[in-house]
N, C-alpha and C. Protein backbone atom coordinates (compact mmCIF):
# COMPACT_ATOMS: atom_id res chain seq x y z
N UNK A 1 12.43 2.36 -17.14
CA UNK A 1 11.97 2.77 -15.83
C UNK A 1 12.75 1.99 -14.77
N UNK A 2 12.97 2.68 -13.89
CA UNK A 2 13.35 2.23 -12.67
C UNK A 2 13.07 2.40 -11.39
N UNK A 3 12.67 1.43 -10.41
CA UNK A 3 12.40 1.42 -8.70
C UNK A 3 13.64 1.14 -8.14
N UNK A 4 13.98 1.98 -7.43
CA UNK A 4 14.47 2.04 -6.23
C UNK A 4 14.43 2.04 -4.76
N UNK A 5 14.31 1.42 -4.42
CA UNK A 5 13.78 1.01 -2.62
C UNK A 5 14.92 0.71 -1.85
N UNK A 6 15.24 2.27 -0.48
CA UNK A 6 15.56 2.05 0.13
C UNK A 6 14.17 1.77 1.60
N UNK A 7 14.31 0.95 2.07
CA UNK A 7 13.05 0.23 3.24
C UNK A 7 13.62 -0.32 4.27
N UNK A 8 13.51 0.05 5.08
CA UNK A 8 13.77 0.00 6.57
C UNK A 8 12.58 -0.98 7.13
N UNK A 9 12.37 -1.97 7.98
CA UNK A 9 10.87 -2.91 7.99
C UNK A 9 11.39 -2.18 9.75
N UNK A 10 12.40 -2.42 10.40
CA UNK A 10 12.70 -2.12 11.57
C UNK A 10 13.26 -0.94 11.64
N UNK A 11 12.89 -0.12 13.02
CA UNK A 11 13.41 1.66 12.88
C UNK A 11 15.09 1.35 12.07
N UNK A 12 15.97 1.15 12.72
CA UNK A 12 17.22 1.07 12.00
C UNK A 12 17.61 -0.48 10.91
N UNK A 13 16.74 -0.86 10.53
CA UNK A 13 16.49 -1.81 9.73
C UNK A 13 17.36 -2.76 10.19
N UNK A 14 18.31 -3.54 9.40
CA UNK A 14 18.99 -5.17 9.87
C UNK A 14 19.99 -4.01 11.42
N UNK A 15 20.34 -2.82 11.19
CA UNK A 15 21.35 -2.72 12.29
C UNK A 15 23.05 -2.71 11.88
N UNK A 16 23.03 -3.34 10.74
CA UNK A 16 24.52 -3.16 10.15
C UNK A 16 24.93 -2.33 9.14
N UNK A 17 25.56 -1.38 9.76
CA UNK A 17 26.53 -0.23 8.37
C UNK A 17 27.21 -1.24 7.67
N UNK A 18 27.13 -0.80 6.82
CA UNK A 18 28.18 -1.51 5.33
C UNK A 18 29.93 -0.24 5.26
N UNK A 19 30.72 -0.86 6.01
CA UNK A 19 31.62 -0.12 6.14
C UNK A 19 31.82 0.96 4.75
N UNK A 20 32.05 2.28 5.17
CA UNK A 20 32.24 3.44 4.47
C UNK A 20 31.36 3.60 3.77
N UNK A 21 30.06 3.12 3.91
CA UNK A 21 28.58 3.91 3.25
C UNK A 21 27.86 4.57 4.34
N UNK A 22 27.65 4.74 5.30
CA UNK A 22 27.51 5.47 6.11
C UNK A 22 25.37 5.17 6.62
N UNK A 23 24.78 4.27 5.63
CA UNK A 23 23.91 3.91 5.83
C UNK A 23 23.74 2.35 6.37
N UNK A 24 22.21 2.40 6.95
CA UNK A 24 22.03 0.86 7.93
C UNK A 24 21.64 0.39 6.45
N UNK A 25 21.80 -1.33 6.26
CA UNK A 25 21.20 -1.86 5.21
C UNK A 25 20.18 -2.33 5.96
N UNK A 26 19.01 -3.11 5.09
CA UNK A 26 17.70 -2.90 4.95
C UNK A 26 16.91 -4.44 5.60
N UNK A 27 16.09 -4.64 5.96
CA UNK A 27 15.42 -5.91 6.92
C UNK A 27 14.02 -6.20 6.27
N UNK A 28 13.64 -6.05 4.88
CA UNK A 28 12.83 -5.85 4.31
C UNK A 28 12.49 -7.72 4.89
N UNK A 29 13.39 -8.62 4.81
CA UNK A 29 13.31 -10.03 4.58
C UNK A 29 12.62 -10.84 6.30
N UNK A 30 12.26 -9.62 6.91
CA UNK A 30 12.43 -10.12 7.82
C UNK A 30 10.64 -10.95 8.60
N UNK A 31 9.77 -10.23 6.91
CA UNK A 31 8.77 -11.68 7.26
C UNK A 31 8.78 -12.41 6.35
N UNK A 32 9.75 -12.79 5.72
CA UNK A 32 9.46 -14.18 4.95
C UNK A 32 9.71 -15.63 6.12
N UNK A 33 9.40 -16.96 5.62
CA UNK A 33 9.59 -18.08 6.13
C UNK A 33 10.84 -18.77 5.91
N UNK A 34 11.45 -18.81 6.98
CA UNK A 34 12.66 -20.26 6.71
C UNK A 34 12.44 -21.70 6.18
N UNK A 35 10.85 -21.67 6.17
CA UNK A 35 10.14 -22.80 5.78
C UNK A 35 10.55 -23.03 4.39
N UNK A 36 11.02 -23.69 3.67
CA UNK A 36 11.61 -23.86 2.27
C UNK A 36 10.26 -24.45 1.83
N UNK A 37 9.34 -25.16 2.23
CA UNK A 37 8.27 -25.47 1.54
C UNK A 37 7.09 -24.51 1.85
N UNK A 38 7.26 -23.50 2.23
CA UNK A 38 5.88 -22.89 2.39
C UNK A 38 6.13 -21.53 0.98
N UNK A 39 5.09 -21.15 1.13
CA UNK A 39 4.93 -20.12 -0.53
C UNK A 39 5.28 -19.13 0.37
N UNK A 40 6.03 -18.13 1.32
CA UNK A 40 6.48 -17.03 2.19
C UNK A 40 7.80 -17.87 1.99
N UNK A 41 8.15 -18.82 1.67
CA UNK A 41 9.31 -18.45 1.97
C UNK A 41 10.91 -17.97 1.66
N UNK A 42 11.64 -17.69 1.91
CA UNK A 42 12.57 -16.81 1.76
C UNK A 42 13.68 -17.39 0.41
N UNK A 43 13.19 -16.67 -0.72
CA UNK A 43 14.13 -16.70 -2.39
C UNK A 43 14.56 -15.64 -2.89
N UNK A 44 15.59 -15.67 -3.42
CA UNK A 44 15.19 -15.29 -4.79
C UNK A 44 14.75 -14.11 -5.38
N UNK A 45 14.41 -13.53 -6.06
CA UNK A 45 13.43 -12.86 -6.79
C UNK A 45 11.94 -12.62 -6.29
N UNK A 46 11.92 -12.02 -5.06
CA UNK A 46 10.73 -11.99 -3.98
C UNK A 46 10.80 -10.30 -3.07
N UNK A 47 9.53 -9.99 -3.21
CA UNK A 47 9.98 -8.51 -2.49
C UNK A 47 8.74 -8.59 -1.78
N UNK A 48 9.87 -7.70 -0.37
CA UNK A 48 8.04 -7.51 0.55
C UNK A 48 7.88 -6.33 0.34
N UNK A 49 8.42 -5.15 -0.65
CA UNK A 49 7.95 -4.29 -1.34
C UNK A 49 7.21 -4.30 -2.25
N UNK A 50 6.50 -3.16 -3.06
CA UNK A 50 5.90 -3.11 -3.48
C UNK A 50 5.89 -1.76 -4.70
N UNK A 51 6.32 -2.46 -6.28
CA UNK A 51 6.51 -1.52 -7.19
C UNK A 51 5.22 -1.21 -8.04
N UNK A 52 5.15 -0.28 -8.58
CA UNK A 52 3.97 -0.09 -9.40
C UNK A 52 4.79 0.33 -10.92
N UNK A 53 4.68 -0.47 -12.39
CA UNK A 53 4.98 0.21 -13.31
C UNK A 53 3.91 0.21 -14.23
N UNK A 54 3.45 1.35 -14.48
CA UNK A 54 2.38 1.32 -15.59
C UNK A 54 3.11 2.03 -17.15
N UNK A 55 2.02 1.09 -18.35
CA UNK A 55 2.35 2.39 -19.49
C UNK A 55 1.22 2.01 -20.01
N UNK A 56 0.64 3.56 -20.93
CA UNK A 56 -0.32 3.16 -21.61
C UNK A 56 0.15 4.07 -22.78
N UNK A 57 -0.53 4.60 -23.68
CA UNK A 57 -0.43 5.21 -24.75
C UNK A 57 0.43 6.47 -24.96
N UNK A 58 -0.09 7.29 -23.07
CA UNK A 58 0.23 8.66 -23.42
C UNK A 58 1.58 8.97 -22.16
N UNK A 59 1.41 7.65 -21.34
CA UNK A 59 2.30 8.14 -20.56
C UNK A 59 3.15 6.83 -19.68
N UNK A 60 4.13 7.03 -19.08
CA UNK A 60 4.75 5.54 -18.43
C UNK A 60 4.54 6.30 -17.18
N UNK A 61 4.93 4.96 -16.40
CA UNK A 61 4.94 5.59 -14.90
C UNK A 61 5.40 4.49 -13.64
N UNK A 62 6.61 5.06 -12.78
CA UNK A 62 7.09 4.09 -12.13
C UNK A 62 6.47 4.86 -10.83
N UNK A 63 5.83 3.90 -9.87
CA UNK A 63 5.87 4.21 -8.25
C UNK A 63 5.90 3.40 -7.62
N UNK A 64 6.16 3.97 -6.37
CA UNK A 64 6.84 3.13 -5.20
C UNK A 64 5.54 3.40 -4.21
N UNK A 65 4.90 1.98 -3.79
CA UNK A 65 4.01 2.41 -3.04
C UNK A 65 2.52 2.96 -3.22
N UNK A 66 2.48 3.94 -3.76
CA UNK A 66 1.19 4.73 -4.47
C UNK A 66 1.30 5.57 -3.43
N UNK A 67 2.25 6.48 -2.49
CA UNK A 67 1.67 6.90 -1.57
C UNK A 67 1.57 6.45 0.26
N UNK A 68 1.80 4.95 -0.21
CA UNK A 68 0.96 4.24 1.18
C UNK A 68 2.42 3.91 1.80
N UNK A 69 2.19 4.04 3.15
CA UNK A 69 3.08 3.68 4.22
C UNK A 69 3.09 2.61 5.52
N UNK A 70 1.96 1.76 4.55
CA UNK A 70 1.16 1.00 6.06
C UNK A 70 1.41 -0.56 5.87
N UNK A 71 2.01 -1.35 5.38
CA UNK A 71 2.61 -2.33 5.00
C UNK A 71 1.19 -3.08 4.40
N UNK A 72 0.49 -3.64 4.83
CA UNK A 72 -0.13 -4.63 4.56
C UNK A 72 -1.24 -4.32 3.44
N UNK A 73 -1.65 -3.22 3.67
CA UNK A 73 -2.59 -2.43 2.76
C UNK A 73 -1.98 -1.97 1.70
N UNK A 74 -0.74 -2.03 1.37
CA UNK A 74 0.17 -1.24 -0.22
C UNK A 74 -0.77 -2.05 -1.48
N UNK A 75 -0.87 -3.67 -1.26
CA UNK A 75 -1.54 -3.56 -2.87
C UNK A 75 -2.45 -3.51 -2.84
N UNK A 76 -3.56 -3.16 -1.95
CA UNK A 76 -4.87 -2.62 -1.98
C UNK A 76 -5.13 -1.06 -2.29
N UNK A 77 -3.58 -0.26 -1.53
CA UNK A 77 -3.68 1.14 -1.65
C UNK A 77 -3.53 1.18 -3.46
N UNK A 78 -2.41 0.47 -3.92
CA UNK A 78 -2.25 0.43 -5.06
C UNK A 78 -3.27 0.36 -6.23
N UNK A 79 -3.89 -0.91 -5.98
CA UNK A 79 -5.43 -1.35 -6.51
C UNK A 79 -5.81 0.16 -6.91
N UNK A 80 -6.60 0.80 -5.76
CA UNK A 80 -7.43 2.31 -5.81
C UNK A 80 -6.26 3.19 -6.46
N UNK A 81 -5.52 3.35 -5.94
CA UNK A 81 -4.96 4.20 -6.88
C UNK A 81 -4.78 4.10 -8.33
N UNK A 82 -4.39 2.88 -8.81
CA UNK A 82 -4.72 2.68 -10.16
C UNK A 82 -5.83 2.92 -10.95
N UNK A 83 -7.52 2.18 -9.96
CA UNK A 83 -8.54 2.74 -10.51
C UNK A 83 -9.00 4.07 -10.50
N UNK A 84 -8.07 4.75 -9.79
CA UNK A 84 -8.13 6.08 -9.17
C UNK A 84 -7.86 6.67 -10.19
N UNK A 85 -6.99 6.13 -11.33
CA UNK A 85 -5.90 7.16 -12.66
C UNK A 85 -7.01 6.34 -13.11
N UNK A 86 -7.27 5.20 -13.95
CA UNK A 86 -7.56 4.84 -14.97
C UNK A 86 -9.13 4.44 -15.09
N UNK A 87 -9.70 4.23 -14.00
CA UNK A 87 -11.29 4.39 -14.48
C UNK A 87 -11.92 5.79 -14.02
N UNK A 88 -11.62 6.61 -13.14
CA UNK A 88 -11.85 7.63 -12.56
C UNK A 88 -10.89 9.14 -12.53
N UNK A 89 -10.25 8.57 -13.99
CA UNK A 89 -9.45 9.63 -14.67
C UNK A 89 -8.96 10.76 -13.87
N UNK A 90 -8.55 10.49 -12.66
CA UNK A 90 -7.99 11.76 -12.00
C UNK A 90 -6.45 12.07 -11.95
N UNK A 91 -5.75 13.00 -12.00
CA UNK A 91 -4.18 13.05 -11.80
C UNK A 91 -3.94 12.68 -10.81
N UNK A 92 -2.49 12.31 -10.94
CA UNK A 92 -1.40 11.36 -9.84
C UNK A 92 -2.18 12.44 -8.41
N UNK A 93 -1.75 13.27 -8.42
CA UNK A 93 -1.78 14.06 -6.73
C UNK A 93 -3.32 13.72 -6.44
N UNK A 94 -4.17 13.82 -7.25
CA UNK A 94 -5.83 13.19 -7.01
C UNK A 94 -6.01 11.94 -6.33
N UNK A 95 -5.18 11.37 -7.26
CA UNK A 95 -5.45 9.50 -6.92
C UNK A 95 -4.76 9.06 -5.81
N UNK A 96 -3.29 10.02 -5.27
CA UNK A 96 -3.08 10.08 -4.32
C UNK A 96 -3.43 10.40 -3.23
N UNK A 97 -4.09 11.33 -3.21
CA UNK A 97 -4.90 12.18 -1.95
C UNK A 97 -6.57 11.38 -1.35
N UNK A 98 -7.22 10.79 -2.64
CA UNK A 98 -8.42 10.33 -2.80
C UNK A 98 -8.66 9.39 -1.58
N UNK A 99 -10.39 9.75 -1.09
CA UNK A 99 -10.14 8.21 0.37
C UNK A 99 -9.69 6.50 -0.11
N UNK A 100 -9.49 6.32 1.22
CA UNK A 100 -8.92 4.77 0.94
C UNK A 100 -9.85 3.78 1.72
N UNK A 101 -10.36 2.51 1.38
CA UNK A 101 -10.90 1.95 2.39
C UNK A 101 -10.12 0.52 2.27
N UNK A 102 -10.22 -0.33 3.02
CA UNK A 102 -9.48 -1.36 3.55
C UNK A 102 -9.93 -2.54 4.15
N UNK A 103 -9.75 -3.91 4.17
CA UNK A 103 -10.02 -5.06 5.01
C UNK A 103 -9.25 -5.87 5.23
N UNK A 104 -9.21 -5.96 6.50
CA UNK A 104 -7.93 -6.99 6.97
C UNK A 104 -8.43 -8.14 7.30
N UNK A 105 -9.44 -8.33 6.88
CA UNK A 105 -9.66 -10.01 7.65
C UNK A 105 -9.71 -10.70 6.12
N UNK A 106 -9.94 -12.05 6.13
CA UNK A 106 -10.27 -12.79 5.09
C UNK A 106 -11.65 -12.90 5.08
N UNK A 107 -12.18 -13.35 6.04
CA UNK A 107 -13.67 -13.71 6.20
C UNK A 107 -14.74 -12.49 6.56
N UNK A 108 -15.90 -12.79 6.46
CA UNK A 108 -17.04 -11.49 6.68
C UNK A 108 -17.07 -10.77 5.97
N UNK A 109 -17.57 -9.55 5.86
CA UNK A 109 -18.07 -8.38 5.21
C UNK A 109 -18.06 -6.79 6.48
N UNK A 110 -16.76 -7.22 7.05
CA UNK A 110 -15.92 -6.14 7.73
C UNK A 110 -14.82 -5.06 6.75
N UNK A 111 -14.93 -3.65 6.86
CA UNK A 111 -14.60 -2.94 5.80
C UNK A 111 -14.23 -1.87 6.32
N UNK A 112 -13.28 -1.49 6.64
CA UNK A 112 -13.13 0.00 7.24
C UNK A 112 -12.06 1.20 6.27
N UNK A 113 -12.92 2.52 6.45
CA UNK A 113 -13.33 3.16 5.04
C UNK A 113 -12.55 4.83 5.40
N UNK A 114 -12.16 5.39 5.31
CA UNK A 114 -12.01 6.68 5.69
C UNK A 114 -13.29 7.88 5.78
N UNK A 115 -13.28 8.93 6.65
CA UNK A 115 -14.51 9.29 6.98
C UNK A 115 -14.73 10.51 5.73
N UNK A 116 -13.63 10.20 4.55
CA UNK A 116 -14.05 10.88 3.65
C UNK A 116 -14.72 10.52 2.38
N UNK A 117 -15.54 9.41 2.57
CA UNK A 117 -16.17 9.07 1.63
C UNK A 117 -17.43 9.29 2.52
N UNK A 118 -18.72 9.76 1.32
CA UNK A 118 -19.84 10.03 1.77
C UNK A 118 -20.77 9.03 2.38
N UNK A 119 -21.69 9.64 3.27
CA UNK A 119 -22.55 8.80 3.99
C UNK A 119 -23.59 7.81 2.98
N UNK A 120 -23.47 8.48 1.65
CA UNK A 120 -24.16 7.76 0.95
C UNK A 120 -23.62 6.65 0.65
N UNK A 121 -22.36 6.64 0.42
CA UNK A 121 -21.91 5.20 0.03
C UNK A 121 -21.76 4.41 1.67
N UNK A 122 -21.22 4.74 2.66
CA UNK A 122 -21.59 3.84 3.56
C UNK A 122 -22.61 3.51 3.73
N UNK A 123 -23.95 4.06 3.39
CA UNK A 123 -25.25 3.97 3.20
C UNK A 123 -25.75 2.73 2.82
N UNK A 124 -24.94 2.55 1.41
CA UNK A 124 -25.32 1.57 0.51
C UNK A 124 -24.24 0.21 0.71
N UNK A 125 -23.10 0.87 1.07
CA UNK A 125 -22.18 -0.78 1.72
C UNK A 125 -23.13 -1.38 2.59
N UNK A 126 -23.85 -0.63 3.48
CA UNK A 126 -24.10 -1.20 4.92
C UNK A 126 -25.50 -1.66 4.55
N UNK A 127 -26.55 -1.38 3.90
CA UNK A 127 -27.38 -2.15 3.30
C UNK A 127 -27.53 -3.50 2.15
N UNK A 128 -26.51 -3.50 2.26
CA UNK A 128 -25.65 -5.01 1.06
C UNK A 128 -24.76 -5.46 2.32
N UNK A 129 -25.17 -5.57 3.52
CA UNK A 129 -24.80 -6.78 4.56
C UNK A 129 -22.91 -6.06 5.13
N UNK A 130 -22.33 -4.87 4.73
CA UNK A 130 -21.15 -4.82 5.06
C UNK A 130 -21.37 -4.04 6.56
N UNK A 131 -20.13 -4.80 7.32
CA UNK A 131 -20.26 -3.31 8.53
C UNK A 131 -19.01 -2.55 8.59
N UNK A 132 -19.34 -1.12 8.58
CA UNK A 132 -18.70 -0.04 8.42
C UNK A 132 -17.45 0.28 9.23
N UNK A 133 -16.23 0.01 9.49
CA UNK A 133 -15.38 0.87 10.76
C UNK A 133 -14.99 2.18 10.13
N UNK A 134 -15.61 3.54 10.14
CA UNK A 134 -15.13 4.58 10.28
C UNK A 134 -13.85 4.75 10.67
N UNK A 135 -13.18 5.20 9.71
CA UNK A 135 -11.49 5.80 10.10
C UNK A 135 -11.53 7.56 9.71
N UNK A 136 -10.51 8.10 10.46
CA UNK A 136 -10.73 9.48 10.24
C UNK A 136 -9.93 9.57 9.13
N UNK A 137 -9.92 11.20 8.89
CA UNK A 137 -9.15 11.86 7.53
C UNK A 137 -7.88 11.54 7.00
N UNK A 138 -7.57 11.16 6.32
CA UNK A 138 -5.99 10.78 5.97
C UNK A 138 -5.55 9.95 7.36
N UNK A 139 -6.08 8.67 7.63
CA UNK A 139 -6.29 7.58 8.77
C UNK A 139 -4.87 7.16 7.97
N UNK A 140 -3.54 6.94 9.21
CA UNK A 140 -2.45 6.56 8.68
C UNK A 140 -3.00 4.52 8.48
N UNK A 141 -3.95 4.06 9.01
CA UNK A 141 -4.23 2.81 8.45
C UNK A 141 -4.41 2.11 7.42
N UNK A 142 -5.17 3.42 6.68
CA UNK A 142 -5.57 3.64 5.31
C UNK A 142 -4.07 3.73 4.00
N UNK A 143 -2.91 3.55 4.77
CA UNK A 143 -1.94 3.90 3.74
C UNK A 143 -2.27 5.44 2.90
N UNK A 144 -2.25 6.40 3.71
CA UNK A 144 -2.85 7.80 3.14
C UNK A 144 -1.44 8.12 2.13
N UNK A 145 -2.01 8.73 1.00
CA UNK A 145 -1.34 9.55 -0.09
C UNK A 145 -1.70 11.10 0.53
N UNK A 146 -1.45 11.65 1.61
CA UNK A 146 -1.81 12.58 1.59
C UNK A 146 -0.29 13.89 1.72
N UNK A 147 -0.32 15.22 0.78
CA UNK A 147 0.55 15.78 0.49
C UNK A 147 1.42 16.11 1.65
N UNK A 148 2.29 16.20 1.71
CA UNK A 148 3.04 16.87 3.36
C UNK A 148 4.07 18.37 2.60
């Protein structure tokens, strides 16, 4: 199996053609730390991408992403999508399409969910102390897998 990632972090990424390739190369590096002692910082064998390779019995499978386009949320989008194939047995375009919910903070029990999961389960988050931010349908926040 193989990933391939071309990733742009900035609209025209670093800004420099690589004479006679005709493409910008890529600025993926451009949040790591110059800090040599901090764990961000810039080595090596380090990606601010994000590959997915699975295999199990009946099938392998390389992806890029799961779908998601929203940087910070990819290994969370990933997370669900995985449980999406493998505890909730649905096909790739399923697990892709399926709602996403999300939290960006570290602290609290702040959770914001796409408005396609039922009122019942916000029901029951929000009675176990979580509070709800409603996002709409295929919410590009959500890192949406949704078909185009």
């Amino acid at each position: 199996m193989v990933s391939l990632i071309q990733s742009n972090y900035e609209a025209f990424g670093s800004g420099i053609v690589a004479a006679g390739t005709g493409f910008a190369l890529h600025d993926r590096g451009g949040l790591f730390s110059m800090d040599a002692t901090s764990p961000n910082a810039l080595a090596g064998r380090k990606s601010r991408c994000i590959q997915l390779f699975r295999r199990s019995r009946k099938r392998e499978m390389c992806v890029w992403r799961s779908g998601s386009w929203a940087g910070g949320i990819s290994r969370r989008a990933h997370a669900q999508f995985v449980a999406n194939l493998v505890d909730f047995k649905m096909n790739i375009q399923a697990a892709l399409e399926a709602p996403r919910f999300s939290k960006h903070t570290f602290s609290g029990c702040d959770v914001m969910m796409e408005n396609r999961f039922g009122q019942n389960v916000r029901n029951e988050l929000t009675s176990k102390g979580h509070k709800i931010e409603v996002k709409g349908t295929f919410s590009s926040g959500m890192a949406v897998g949704k078909r185009s």
